[in-house]
Protein backbone atom coordinates (compact mmCIF):
# COMPACT_ATOMS: atom_id res chain seq x y z
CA UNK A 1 0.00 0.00 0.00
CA UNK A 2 3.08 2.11 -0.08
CA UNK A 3 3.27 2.19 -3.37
CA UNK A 4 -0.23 3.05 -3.57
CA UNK A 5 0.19 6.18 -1.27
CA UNK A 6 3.16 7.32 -3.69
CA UNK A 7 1.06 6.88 -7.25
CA UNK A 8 -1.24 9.53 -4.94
CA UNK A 9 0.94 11.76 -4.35
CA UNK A 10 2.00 12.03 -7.92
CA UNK A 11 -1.33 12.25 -9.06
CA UNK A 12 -1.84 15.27 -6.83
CA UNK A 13 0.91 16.81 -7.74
CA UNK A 14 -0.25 18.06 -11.08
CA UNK A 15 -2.79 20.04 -9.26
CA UNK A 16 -0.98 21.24 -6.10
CA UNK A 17 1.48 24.01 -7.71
CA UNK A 18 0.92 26.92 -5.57
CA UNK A 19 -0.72 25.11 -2.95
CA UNK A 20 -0.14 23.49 0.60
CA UNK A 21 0.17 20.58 2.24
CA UNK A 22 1.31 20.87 6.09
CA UNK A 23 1.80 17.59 7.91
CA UNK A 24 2.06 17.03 11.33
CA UNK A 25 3.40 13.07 12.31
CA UNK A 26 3.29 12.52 16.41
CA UNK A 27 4.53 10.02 17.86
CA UNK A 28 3.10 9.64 21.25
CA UNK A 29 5.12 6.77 23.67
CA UNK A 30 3.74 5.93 27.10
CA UNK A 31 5.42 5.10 30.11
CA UNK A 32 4.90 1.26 29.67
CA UNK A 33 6.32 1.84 25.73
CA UNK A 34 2.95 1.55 24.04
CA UNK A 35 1.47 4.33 22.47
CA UNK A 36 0.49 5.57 19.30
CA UNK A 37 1.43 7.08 15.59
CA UNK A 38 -0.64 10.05 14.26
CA UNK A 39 -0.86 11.77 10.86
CA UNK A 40 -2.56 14.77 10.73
CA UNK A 41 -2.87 15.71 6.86
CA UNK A 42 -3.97 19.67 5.97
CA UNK A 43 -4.90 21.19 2.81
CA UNK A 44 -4.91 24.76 2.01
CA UNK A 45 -7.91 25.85 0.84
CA UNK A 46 -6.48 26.19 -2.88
CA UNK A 47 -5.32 22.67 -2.23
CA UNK A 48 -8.65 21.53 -1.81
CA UNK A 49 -10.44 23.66 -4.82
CA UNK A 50 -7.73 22.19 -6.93
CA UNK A 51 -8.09 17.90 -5.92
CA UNK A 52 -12.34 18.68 -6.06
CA UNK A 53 -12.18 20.32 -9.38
CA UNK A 54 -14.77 19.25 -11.64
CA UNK A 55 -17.13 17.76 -8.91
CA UNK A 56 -14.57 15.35 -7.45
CA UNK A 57 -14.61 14.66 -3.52
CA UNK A 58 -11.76 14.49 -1.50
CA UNK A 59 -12.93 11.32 -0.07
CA UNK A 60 -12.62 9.71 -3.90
CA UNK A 61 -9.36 11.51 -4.92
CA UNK A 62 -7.62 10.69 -1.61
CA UNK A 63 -8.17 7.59 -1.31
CA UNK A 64 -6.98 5.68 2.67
CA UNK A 65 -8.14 2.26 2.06
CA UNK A 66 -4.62 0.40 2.03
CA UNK A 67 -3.92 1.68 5.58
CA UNK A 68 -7.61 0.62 7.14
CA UNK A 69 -6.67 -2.52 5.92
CA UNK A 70 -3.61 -2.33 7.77
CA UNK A 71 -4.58 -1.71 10.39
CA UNK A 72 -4.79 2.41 10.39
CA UNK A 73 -7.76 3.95 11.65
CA UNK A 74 -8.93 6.88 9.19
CA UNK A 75 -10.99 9.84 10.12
CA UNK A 76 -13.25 11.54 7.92
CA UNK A 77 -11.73 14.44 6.62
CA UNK A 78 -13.03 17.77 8.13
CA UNK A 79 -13.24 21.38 6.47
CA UNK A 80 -12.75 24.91 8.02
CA UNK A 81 -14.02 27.94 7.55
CA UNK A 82 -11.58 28.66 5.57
CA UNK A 83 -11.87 26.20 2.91
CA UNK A 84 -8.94 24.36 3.99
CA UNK A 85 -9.29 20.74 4.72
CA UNK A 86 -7.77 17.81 7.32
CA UNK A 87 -7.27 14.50 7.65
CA UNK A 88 -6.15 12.22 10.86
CA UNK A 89 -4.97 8.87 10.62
CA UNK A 90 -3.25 6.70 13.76
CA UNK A 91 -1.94 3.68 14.81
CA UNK A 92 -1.31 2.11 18.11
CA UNK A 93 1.78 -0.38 18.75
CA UNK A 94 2.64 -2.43 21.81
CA UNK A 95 6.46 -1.81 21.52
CA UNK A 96 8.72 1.03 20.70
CA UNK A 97 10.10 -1.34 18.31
CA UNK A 98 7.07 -1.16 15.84
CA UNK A 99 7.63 2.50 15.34
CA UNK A 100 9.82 1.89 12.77
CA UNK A 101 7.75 -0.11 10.49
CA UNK A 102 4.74 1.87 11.49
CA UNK A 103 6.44 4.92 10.16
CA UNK A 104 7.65 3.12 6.93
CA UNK A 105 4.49 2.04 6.44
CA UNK A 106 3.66 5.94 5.74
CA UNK A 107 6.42 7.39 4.29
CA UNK A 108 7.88 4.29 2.34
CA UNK A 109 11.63 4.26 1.19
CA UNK A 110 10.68 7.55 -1.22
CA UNK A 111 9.16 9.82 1.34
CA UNK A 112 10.72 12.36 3.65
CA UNK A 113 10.69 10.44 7.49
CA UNK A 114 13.98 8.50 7.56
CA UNK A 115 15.67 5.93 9.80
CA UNK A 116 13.03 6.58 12.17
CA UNK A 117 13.38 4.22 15.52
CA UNK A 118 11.89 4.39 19.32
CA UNK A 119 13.37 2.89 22.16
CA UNK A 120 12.86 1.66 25.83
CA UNK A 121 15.52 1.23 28.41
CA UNK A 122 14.19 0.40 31.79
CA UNK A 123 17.11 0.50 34.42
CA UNK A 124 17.23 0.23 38.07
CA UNK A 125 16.45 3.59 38.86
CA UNK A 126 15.08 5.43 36.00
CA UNK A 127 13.56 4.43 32.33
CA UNK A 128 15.19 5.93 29.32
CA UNK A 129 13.14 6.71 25.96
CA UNK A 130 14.76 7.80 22.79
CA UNK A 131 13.06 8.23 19.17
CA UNK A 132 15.87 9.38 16.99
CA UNK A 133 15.70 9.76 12.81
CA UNK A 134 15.29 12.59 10.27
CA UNK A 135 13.32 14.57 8.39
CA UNK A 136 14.63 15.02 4.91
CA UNK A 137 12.40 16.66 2.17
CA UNK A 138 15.38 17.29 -0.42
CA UNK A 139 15.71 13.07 -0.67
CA UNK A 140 11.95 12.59 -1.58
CA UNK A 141 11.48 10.96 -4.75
CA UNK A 142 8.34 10.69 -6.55
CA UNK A 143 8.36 6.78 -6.92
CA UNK A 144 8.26 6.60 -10.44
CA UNK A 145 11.07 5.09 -11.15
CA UNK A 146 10.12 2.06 -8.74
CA UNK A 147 7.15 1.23 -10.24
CA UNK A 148 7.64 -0.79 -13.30
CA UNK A 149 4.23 -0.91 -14.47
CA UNK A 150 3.92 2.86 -14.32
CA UNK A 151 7.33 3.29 -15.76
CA UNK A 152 5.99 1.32 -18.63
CA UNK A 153 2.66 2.50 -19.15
CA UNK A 154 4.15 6.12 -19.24
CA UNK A 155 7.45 4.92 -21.68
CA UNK A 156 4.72 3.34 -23.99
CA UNK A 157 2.68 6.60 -24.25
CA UNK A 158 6.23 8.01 -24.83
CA UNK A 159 6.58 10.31 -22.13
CA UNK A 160 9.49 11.45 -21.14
CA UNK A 161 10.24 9.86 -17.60
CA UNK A 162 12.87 12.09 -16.18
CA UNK A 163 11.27 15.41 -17.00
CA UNK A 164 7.74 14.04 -15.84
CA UNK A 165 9.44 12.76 -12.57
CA UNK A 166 11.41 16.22 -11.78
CA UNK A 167 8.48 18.56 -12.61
CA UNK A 168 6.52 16.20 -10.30
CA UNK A 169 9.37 16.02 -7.43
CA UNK A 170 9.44 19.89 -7.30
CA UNK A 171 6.12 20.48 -6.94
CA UNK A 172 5.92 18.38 -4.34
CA UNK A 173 8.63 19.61 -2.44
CA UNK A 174 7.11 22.85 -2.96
CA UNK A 175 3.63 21.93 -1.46
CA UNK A 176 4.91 19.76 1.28
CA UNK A 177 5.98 20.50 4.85
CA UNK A 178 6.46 18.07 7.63
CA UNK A 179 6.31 17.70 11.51
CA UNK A 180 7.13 15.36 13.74
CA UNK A 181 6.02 15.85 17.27
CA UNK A 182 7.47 13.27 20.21
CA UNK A 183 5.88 12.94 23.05
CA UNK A 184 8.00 10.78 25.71
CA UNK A 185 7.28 10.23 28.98
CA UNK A 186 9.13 13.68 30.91
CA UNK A 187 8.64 16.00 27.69
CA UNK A 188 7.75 16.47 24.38
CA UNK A 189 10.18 17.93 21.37
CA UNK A 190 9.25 18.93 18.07
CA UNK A 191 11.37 18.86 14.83
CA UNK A 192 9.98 20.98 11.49
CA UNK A 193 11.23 20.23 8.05
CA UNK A 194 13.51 22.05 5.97
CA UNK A 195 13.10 22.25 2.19
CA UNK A 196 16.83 22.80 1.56
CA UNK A 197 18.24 19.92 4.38
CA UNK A 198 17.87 16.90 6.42
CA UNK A 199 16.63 17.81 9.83
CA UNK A 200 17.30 15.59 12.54
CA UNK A 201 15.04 14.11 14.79
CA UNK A 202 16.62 13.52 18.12
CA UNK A 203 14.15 13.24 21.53
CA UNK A 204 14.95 11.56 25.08
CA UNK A 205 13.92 11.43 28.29
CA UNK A 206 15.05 9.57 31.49
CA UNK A 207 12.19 9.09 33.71
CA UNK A 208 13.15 8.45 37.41
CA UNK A 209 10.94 5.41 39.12
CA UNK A 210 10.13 6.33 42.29
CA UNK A 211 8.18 3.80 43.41
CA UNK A 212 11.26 1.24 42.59
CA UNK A 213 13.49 3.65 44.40
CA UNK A 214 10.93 3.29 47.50
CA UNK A 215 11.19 -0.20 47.35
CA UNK A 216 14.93 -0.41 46.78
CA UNK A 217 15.48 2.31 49.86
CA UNK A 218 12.97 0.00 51.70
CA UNK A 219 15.25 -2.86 51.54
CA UNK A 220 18.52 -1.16 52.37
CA UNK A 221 16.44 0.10 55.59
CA UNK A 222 15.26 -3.39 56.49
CA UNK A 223 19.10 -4.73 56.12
CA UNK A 224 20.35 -2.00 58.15
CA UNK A 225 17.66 -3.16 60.54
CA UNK A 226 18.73 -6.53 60.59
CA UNK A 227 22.19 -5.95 60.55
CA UNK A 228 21.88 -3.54 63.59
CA UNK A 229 19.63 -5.81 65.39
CA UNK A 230 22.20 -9.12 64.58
CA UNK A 231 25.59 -7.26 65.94
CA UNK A 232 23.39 -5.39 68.74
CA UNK A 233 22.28 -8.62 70.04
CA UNK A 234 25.62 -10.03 70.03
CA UNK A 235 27.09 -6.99 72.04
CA UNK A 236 24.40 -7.38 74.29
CA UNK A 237 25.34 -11.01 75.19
CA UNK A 238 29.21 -10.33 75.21
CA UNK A 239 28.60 -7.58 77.81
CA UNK A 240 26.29 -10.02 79.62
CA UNK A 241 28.91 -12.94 79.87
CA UNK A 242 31.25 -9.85 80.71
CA UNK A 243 28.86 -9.08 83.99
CA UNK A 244 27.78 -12.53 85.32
CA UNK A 245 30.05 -13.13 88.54
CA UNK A 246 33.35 -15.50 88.07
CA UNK A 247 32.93 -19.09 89.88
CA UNK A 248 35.56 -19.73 91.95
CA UNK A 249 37.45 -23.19 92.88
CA UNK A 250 37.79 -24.01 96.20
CA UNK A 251 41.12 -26.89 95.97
CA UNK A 252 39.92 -28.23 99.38
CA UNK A 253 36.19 -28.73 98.88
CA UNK A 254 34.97 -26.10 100.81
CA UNK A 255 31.63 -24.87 100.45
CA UNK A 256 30.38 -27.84 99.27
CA UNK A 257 26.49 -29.41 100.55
């Protein structure tokens, strides 16, 4: 369904010169490492005059049926006042380590999110969580040249491939802005895109567990306790032997019942 989300964004393309699409992908990890991917897709209002020209509906020309089936769930889209339209779609995961697919599963090998990963380190007194990654707009591609039955289709109409693939590529690095928003445990960073260079993405937190702590600091107490009460005793019992009076030996038997 990658693929399939590529062949859209070419397809838009041709009507998006001049227009914008701003999108905002959070990543939201909880303190267990669950949590969940959103997408939050907006089009400008000229955006949106230009994909429902001649009667179409955004619903039709954007089409999100790929990622229900995976397991995505899509909103409906929703319009302004302004004429400007958006679009949420999430997914939960289990792990930090599904982040990375989950992310590759909208952005693909072509799109701008790279190396994207999330990470949970529990340690004795504090949990560490780290999404690293970029964001890097000037290495989108358009896809074109990965597809071999559109590469042929458009060869066979004899279009030429390279100038169809960078007219498309700028326009949609000219329409296109990105944001990723993590939200770890302990705080939240944001990275924007830059059209002219790789952005990196680089959030972490170290979340102190106090109620391990407690329980760690509640043993050490209990050992001091019992280590205290264990040489305490023992002093106790030398200075008792130390008190108790000295029986004496009487050679001749005297004394004696």
């Amino acid at each position: 369904f990658v693929k399939r989300l590529v062949l859209v964004l070419v397809a838009l393309a041709f009507l998006l010169a001049g227009c914008k699409v701003d999108t905002t992908v959070t990543i939201d990890v909880h303190d267990d490492g669950s949590g969940v991917v959103t997408v939050d897709v907006r089009l400008d209002a000229q955006a949106v005059q230009a994909v429902e020209a001649g009667d179409a509906k955004l619903d039709t020309q954007v089409r999100t049926g790929d990622l229900a089936k995976a397991g995505w769930t899509v909103g409906k889209w929703q319009r302004a006042d302004d004429g400007s339209a958006s679009l949420q779609l999430s997914k939960a995961f289990t792990s930090p380590d599904q982040v990375a697919g989950i992310i590759g599963e909208i952005s693909g090998a072509n799109g701008p999110l790279r190396d994207v990963t999330a990470s949970r380190d529990r340690g004795v007194l504090a949990t560490q969580y780290d999404v690293t990654g970029a964001i890097d707009l000037p290495a989108v591609q358009t896809g074109i040249a990965a597809d071999p039955e559109l590469l042929g289709s458009l060869t066979n109409q004899s279009i030429d491939v390279n100038a169809l693939d960078q007219s498309l590529l700028q326009q949609v690095k000219d329409a296109l802005s990105v944001k990723v928003v993590v939200k770890l445990p302990g705080g939240t960073t944001t990275v924007v895109s830059d059209a002219t260079k790789r952005v990196d993405i680089d959030a972490s937190s170290s979340v102190r567990d106090d109620r391990r702590i407690l329980l760690i600091l509640g043993a050490i107490v209990l050992l001091v306790l019992a280590v205290v009460a264990y040489f305490g005793g023992k002093h106790q019992r030398r200075r008792a032997r130390a008190r108790a009076p000295i029986p004496r030996f009487d050679p001749h038997g005297r004394g004696r019942a």
